[in-house]
Every structure is written in C-alpha cells, then in structure tokens.
Protein backbone atom coordinates (compact mmCIF):
# COMPACT_ATOMS: atom_id res chain seq x y z
CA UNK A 1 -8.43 -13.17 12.58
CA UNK A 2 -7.04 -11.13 9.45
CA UNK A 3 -9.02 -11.73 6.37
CA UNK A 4 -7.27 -13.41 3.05
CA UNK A 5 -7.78 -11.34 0.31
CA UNK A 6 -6.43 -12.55 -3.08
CA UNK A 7 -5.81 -16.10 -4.06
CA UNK A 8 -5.10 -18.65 -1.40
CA UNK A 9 -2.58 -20.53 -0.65
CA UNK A 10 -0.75 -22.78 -3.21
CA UNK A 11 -0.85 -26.68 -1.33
CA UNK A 12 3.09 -27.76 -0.53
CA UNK A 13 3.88 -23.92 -1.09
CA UNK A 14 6.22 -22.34 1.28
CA UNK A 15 5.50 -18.83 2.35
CA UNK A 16 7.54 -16.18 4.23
CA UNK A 17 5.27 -13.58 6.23
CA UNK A 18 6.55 -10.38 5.15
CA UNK A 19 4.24 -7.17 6.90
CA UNK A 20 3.54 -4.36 5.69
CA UNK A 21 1.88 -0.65 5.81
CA UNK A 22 -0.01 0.86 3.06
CA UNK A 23 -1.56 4.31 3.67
CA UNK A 24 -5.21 6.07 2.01
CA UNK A 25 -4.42 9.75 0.91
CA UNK A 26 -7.03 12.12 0.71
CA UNK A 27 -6.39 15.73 -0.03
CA UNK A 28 -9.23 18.63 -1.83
CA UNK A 29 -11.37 15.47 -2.77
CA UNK A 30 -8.60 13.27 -4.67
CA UNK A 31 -6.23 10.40 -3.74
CA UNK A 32 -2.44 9.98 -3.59
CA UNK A 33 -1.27 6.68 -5.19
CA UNK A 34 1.85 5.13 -6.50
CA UNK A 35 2.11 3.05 -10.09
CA UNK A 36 5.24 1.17 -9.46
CA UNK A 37 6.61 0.03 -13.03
CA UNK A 38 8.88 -3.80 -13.67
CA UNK A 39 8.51 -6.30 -13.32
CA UNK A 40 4.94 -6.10 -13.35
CA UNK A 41 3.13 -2.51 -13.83
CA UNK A 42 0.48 -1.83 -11.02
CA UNK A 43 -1.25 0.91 -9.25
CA UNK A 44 -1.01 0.62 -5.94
CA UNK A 45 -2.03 2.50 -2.16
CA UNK A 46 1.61 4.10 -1.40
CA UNK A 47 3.47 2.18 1.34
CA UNK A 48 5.58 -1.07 1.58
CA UNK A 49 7.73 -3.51 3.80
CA UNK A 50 8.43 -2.66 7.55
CA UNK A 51 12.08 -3.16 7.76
CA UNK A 52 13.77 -5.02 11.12
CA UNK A 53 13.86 -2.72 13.99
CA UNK A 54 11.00 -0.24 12.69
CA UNK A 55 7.70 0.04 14.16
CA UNK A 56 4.72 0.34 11.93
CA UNK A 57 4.75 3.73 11.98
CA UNK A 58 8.05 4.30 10.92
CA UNK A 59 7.52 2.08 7.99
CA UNK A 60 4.49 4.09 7.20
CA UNK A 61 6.42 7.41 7.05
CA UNK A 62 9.45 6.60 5.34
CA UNK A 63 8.00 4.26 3.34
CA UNK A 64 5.10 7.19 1.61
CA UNK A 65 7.83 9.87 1.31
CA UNK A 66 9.92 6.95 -0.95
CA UNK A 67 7.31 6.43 -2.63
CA UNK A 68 5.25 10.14 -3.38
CA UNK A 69 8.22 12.57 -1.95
CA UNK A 70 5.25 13.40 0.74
CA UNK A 71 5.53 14.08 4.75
CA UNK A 72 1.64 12.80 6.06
CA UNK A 73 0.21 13.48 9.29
CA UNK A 74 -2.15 11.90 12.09
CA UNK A 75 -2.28 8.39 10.85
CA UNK A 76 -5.01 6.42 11.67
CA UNK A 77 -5.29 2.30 11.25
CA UNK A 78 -8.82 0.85 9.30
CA UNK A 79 -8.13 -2.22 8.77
CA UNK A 80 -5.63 -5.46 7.83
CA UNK A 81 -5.29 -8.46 5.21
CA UNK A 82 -3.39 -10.85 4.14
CA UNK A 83 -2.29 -11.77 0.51
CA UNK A 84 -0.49 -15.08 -0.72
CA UNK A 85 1.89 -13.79 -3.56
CA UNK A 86 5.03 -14.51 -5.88
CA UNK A 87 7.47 -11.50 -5.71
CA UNK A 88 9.78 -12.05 -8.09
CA UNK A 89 11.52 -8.90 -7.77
CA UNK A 90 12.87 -10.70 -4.61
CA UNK A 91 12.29 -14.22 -5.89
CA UNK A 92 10.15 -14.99 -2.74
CA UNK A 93 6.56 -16.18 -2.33
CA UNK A 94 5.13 -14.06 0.78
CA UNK A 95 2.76 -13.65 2.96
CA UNK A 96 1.95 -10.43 3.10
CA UNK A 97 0.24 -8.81 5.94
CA UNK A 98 -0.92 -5.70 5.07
CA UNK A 99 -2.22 -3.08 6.78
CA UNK A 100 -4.09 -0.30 6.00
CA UNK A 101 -3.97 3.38 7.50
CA UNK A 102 -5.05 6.95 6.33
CA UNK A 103 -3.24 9.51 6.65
CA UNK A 104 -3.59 12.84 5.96
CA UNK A 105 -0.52 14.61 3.27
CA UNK A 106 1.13 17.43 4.30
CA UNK A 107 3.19 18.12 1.63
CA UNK A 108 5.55 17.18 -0.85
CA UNK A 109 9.12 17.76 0.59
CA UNK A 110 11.37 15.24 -1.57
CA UNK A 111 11.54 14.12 -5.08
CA UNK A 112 10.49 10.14 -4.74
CA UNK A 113 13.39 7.97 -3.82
CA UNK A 114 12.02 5.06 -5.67
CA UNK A 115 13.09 5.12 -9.48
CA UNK A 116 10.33 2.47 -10.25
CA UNK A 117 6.98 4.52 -8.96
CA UNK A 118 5.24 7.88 -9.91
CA UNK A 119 2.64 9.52 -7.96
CA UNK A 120 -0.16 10.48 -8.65
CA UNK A 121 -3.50 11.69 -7.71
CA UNK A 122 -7.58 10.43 -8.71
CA UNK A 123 -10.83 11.07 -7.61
CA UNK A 124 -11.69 8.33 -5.55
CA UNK A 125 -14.22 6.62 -8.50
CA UNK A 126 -10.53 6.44 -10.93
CA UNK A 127 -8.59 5.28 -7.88
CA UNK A 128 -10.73 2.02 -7.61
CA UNK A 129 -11.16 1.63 -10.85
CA UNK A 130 -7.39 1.32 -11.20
CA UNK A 131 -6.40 -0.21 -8.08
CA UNK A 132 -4.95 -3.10 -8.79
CA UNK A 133 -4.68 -4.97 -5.44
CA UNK A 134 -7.86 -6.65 -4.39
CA UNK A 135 -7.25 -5.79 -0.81
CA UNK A 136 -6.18 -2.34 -1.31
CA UNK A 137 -9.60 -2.08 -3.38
CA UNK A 138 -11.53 -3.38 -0.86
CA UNK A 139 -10.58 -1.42 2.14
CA UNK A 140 -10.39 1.46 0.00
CA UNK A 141 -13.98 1.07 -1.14
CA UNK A 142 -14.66 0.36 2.68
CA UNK A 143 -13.55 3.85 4.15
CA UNK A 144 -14.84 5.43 0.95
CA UNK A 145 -18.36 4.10 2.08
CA UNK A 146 -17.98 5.57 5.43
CA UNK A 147 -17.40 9.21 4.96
C-alpha cells in the first residue's frame, strides 16, 4: 500500500488520480530543484504529470528537462505517496500519486520550457528546509539518511 502524505481526504470530495514522477538531483554535494511561481509559489523536487501513452520514465525525462533545461541519467525508484490536493491551475482536486526517483544530472542542454519555474541548486540542509511538499520532504530526508 502507498502511504498518504499530506492532508486526507475531504468526506463527499471527489478526486481524480492523476500520477506522477518527481526526481532527487544530486550533483558536487548540492540539489537540483524547481520553484514554480502562480498561482501559489512553492519549491518543489523537479518532475510532474505522466501524460497518456508515456511510461514513467518518459515522464521523468521530459518532464526534468521542462522543468531545469537538464538531460539526467540512470534513474533509480525510492519510493511512492499519495497526496489529496486542490489544483486550481487545472481547477481539479487530485489524487496524486507520486513517485519518487534519483537520478543523476548530466547536464544542462535546454533553457527550461516552463515559464513558471527556475532552477536551482541547495545543499541538501536548504533543500529541506525549503521543500515545500510534505512528501517530497519526507522521502528526501529518507535517501538523505541513507547515504
């Protein structure tokens, strides 16, 4: 069973499950991560939405080089959760399934795609500090502890 992470589910609430891949990005002892600006400002783990027909690995790829203008190497999957959530950039509440993989950054090929994010890097101490997804924090913290 996939954790829940976050709040729970609001009673008579309608959700739509809507997975996702988020990737850990450690390079020379700092982390690659997104702040995505509107409607809401947050600092995030890069990755996003699988679209239909893509496999999670796709997603994972296309979705970090949107996001940080990065190509990234042998991914590897940690771990999975699940978040109840309002999205009102699409007006939808979700459930997302998220899951987690590092990955290692090759290098920066492309400006980002995205208009809304910036990338950026932190030691791993500023990174969950200003992570601002429980789950994110959490599995960060949890590969953090195992190195």
């Amino acid at each position: 069973m996939i954790p829940r992470i976050g709040e729970p589910k609001l009673k008579g609430q309608k959700y739509t499950l809507r997975p996702g891949v988020y990737a850990i990005l450690p390079k020379a002892g700092k982390l690659l991560l997104t702040t995505q600006f509107g409607p809401e400002t947050e600092v995030q783990l890069p990755g996003g939405g699988i679209d239909s027909g893509e496999s999670s690995l796709q997603a994972l790829h296309r979705e970090v080089l949107e996001e940080t203008g990065w190509r990234i190497a042998r991914p590897r999957r940690i771990g999975a959760f699940r978040r109840f959530v309002y999205m009102p950039e699409y007006d939808l509440w979700a459930e997302k399934l998220c899951t987690i993989y590092v990955a290692h950054p090759v290098r920066k090929i492309a400006p980002i795609q995205e208009v809304e994010h910036i990338a950026h890097w932190a030691t791993p101490e500023a990174a969950l500090a200003t992570l601002d997804n429980d789950g994110d924090w959490v599995l960060l913290h949890r590969y953090l502890s195992g190195l």
